[in-house]
C-alpha atoms as a PDB file:
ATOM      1  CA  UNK A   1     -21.472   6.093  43.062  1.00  0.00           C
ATOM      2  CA  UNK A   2     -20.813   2.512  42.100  1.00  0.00           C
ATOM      3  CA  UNK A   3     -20.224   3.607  38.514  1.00  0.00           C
ATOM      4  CA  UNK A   4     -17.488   5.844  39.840  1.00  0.00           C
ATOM      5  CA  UNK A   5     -16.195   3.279  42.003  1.00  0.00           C
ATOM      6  CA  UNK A   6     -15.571   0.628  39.012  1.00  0.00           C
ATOM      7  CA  UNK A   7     -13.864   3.508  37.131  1.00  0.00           C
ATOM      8  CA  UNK A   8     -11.577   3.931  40.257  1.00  0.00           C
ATOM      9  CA  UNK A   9     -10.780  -0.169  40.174  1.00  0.00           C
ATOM     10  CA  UNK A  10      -9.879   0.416  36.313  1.00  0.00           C
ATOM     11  CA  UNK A  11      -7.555   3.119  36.881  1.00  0.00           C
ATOM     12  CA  UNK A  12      -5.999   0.933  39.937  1.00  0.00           C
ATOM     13  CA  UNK A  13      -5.452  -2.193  37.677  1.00  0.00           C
ATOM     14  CA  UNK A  14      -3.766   0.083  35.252  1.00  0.00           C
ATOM     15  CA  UNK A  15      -1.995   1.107  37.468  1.00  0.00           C
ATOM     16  CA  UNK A  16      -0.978  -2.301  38.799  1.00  0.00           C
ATOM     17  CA  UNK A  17      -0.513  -3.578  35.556  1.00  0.00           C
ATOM     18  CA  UNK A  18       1.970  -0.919  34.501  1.00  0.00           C
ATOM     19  CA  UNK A  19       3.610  -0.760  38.376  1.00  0.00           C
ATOM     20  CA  UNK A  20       4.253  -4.546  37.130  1.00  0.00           C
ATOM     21  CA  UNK A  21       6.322  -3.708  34.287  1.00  0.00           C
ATOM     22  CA  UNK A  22       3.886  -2.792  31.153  1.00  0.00           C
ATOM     23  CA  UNK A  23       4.103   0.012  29.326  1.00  0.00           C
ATOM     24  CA  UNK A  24       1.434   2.570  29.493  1.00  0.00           C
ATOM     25  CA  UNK A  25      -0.242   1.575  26.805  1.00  0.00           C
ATOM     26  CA  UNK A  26      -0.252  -1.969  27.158  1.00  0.00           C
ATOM     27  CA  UNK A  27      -1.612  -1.190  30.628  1.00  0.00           C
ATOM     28  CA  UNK A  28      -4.765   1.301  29.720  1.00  0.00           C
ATOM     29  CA  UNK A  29      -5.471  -1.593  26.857  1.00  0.00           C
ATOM     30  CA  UNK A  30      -5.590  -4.227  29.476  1.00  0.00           C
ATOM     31  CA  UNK A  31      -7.498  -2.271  32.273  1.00  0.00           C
ATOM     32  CA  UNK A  32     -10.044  -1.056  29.685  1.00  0.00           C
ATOM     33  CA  UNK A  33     -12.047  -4.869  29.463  1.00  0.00           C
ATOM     34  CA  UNK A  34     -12.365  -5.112  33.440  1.00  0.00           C
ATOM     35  CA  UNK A  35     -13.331  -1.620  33.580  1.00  0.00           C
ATOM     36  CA  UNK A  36     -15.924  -1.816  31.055  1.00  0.00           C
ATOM     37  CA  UNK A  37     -17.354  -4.899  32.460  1.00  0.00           C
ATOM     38  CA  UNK A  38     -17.207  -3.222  36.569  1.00  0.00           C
ATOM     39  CA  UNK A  39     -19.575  -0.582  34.687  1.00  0.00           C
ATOM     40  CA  UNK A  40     -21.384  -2.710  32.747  1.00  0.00           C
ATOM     41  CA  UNK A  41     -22.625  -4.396  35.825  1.00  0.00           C
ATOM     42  CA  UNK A  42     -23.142  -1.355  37.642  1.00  0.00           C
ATOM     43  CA  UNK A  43     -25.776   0.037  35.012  1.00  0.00           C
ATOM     44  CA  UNK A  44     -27.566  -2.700  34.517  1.00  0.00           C
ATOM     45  CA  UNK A  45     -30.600  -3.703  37.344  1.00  0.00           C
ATOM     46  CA  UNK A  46     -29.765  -6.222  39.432  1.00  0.00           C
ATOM     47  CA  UNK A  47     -31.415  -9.601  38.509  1.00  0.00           C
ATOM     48  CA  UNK A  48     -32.053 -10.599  42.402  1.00  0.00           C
ATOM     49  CA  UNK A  49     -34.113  -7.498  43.645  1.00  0.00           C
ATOM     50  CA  UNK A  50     -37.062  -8.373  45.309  1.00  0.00           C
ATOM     51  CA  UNK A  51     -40.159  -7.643  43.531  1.00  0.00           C
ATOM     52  CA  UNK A  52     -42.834  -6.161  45.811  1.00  0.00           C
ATOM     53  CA  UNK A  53     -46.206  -7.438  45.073  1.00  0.00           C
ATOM     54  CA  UNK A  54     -49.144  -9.324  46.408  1.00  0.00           C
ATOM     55  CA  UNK A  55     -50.042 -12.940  46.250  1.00  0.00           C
ATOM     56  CA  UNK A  56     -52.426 -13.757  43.759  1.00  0.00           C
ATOM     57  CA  UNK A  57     -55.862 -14.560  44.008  1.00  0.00           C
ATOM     58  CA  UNK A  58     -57.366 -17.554  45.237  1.00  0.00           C
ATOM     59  CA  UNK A  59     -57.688 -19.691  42.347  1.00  0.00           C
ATOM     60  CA  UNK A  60     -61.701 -19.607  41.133  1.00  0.00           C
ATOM     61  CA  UNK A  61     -62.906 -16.959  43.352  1.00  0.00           C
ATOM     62  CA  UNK A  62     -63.760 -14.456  40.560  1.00  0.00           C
ATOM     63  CA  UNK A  63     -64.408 -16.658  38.061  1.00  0.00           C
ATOM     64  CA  UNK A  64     -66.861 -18.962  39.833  1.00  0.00           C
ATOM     65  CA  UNK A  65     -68.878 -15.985  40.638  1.00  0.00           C
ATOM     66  CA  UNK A  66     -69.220 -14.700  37.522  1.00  0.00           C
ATOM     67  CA  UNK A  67     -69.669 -17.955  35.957  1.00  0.00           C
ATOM     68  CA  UNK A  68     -72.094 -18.945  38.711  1.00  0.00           C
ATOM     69  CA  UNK A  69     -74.151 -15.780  37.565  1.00  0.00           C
ATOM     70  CA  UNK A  70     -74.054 -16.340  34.068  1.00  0.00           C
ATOM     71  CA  UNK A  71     -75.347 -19.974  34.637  1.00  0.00           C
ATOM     72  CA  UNK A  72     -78.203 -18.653  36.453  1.00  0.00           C
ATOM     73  CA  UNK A  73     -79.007 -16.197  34.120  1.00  0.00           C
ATOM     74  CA  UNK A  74     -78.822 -18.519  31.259  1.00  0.00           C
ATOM     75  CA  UNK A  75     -81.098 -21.256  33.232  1.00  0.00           C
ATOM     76  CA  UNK A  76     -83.704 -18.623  33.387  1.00  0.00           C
ATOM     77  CA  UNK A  77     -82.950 -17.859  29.921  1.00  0.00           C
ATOM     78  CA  UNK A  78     -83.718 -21.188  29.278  1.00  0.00           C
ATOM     79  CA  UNK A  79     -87.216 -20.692  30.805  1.00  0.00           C
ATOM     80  CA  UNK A  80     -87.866 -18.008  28.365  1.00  0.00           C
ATOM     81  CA  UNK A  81     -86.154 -18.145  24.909  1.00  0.00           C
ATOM     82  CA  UNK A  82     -87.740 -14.919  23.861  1.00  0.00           C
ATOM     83  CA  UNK A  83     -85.526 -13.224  26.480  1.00  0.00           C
ATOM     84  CA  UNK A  84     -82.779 -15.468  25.386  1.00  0.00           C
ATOM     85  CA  UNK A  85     -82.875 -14.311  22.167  1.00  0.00           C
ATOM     86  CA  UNK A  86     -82.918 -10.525  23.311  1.00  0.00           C
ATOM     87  CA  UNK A  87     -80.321 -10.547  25.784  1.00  0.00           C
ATOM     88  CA  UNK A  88     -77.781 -12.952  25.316  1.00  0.00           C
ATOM     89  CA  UNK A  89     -77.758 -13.084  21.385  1.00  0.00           C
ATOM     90  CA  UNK A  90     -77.326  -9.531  21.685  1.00  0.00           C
ATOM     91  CA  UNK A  91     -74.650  -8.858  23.748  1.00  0.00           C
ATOM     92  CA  UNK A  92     -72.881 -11.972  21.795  1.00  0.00           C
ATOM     93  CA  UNK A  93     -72.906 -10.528  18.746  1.00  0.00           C
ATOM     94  CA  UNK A  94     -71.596  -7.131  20.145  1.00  0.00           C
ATOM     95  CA  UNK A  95     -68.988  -9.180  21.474  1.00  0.00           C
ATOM     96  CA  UNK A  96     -68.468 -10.969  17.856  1.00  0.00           C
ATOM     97  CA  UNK A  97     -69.419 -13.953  18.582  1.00  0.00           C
ATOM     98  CA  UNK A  98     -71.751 -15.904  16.779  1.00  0.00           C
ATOM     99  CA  UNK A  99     -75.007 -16.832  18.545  1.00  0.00           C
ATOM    100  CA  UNK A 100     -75.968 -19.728  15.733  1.00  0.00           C
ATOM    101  CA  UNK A 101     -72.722 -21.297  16.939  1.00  0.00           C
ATOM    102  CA  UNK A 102     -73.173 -21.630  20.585  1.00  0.00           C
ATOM    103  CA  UNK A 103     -75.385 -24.251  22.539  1.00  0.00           C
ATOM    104  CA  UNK A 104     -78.846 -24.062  23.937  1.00  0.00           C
ATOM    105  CA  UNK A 105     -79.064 -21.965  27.217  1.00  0.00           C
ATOM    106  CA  UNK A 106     -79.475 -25.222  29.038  1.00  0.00           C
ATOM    107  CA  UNK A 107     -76.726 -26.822  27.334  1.00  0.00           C
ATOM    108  CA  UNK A 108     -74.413 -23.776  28.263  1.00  0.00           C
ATOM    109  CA  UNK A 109     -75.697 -22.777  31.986  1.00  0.00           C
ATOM    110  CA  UNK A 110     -74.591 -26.792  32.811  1.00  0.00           C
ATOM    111  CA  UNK A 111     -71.248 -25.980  31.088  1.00  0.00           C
ATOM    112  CA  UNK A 112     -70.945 -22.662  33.634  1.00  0.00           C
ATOM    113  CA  UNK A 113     -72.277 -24.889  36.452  1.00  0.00           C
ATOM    114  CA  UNK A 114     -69.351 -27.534  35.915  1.00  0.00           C
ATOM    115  CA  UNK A 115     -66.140 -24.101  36.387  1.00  0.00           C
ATOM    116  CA  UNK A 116     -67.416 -23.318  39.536  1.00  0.00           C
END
C-alpha cells in the first residue's frame, strides 16, 4: 500500500512538473528520482521499530554459579589429585585444552572463587 502510494506522488509531481510548463519528457525524467527514492524508503525496514525482547540477565548470576561449582569441585580435586587427574584432565583435553598448561587445582578453584 505505501509502495503504491509513492508511485501515486511520482505520477502527481509529473504531473505538476509538466502542468508547470515542461514537456513530457522532461517531466517523467524529473519525477522518476523522487519516485524512486518514495519507494526506496517504502521497501526498506524502518530503522526506529521497536525491537521486542527481554532485559538481559543479571550480570553474574549464571556465571557465579557455575564458577562457584567448578571451584568446589576443583578444591576437592585438590584433596585428591588422583581424581584430579581423571576428571578434570580428561574432560580438558576433550575440550583441547592442555592440562600441563593450567595451574594446580588449588591455584585454579581460588581463581573461580575470585568471579563470583
Amino acid at each position: 500500500m505505501r509502495t503504491v502510494l509513492a508511485l501515486v506522488v511520482g505520477v502527481v509531481i509529473g504531473v505538476v512538473i509538466w502542468w508547470l510548463g515542461a514537456s513530457p519528457a522532461w517531466a517523467a525524467a524529473l519525477a522518476v528520482p523522487p519516485t524512486a527514492f518514495g519507494v526506496l524508503v517504502t521497501r526498506l525496514p524502518r530503522a526506529t521499530d521497536i525491537v521486542w525482547s527481554s532485559a538481559p540477565p543479571p550480570p553474574g548470576s549464571i556465571s557465579s554459579a557455575l564458577a562457584g561449582t567448578l571451584a568446589s569441585r576443583l578444591d576437592e580435586a585438590a584433596k585428591d589429585p588422583r581424581r584430579y587427574r581423571e576428571r578434570f584432565r580428561g574432560r580438558l583435553a576433550r575440550l583441547g585444552i592442555e592440562a600441563s598448561e593450567m595451574p594446580d587445582p588449588k591455584e585454579l578453584a581460588e581463581r573461580l572463587r575470585r568471579v563470583e
